[in-house]
C-alpha atoms as a PDB file:
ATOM      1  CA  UNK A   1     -41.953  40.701 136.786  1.00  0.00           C
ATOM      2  CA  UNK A   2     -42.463  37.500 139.019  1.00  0.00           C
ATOM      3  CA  UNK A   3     -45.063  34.982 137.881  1.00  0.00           C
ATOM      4  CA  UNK A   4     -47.575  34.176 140.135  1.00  0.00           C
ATOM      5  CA  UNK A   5     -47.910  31.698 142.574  1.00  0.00           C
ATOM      6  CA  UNK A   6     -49.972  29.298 140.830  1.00  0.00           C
ATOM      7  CA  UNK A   7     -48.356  29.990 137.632  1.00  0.00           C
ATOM      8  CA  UNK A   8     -45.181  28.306 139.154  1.00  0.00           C
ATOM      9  CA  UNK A   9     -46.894  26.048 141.273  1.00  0.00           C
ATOM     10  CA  UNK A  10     -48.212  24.455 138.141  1.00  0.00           C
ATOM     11  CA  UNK A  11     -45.584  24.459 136.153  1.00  0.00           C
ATOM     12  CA  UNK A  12     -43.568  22.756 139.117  1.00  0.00           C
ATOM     13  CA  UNK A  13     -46.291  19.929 139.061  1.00  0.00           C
ATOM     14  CA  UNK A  14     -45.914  19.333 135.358  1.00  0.00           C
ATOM     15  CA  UNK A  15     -42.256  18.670 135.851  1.00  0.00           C
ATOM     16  CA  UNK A  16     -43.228  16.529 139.005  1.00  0.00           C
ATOM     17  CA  UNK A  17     -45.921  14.276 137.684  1.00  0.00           C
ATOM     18  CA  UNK A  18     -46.242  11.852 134.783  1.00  0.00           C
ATOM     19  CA  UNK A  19     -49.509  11.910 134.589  1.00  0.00           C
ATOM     20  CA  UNK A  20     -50.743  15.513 133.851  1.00  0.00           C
ATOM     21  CA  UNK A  21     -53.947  14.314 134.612  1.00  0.00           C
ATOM     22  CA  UNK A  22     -53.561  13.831 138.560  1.00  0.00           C
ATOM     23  CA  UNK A  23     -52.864  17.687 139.078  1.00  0.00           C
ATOM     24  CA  UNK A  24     -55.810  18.981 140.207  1.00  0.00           C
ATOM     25  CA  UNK A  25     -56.586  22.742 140.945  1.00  0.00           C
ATOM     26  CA  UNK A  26     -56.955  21.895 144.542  1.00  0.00           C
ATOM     27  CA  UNK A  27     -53.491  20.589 144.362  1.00  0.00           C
ATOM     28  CA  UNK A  28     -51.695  24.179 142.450  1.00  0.00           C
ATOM     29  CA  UNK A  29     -53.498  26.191 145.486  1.00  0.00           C
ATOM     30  CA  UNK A  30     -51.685  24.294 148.067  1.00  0.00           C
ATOM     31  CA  UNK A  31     -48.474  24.141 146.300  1.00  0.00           C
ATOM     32  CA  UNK A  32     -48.611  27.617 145.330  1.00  0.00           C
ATOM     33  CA  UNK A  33     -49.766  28.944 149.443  1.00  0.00           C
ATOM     34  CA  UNK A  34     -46.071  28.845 150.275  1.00  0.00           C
ATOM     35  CA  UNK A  35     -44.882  30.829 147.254  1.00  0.00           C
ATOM     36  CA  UNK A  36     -47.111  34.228 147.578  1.00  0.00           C
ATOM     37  CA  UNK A  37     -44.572  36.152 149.169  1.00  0.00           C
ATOM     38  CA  UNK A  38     -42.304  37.589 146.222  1.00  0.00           C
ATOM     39  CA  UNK A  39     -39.368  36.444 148.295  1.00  0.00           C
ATOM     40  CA  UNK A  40     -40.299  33.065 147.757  1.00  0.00           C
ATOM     41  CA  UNK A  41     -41.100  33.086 144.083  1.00  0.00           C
ATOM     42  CA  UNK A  42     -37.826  34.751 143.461  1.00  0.00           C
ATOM     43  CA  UNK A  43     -36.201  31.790 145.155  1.00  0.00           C
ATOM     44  CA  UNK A  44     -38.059  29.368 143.277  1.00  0.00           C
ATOM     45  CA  UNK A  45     -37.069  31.239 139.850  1.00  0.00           C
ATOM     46  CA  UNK A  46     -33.522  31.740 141.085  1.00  0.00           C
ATOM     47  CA  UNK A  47     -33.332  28.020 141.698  1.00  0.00           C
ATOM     48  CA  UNK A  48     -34.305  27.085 138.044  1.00  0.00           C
ATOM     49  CA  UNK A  49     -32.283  29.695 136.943  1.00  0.00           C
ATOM     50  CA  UNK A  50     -29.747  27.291 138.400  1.00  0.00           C
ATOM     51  CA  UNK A  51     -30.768  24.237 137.379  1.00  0.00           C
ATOM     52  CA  UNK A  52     -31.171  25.755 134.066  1.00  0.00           C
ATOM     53  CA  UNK A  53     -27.521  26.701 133.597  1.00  0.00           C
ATOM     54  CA  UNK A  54     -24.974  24.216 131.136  1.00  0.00           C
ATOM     55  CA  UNK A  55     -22.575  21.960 133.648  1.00  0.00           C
ATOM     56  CA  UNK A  56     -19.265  23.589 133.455  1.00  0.00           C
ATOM     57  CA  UNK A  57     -16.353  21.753 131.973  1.00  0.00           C
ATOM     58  CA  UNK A  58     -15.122  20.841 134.739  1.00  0.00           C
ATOM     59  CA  UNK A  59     -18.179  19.092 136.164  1.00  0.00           C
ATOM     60  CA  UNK A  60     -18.927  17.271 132.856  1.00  0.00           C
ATOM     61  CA  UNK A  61     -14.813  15.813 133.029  1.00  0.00           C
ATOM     62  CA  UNK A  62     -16.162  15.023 136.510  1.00  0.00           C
ATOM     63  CA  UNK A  63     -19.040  13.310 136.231  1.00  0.00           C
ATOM     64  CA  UNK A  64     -17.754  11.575 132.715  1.00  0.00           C
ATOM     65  CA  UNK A  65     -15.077  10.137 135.517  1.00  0.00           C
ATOM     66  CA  UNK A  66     -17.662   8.515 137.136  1.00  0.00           C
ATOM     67  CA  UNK A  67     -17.486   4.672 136.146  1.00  0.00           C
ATOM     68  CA  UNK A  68     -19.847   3.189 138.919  1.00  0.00           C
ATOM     69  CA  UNK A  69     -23.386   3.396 138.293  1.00  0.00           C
ATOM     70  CA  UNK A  70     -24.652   6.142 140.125  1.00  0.00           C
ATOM     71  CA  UNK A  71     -27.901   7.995 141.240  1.00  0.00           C
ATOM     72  CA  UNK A  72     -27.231  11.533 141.849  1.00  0.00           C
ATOM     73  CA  UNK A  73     -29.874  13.507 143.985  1.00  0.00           C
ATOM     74  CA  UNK A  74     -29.990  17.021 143.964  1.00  0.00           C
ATOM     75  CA  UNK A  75     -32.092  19.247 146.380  1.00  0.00           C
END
């Protein structure tokens, strides 16, 4: 089962925005255009999926290394 495209279009836009209140329906139908293919919701779930997962070990001894203040951007 895949969600549909607004469904994760939405949900996307709650993470995004502060503010709850500036999503507008208008805004979910052109965020979710891209995703009606199946293809692309799977790569939109597969990428949470991702995000979702713990840090391994190693990564945590990594980044715990890190002693300069530090943005890190991922995308």
């Amino acid at each position: 089962y895949l969600p549909s495209a607004e469904f994760i279009a939405r949900n996307i836009l709650r993470e995004a925005f502060y503010d709850r209140s500036k999503i507008t329906d208008a805004m979910v139908s052109r965020y979710a255009e891209p995703l009606k293919s199946s293809a692309a919701r799977g790569a939109v779930l597969e990428t949470a999926h991702q995000i979702a997962e713990p840090l391994s070990e190693q990564t945590k001894k990594q980044l715990a290394a890190i002693r300069t203040p530090t943005l890190i951007i991922w995308g």
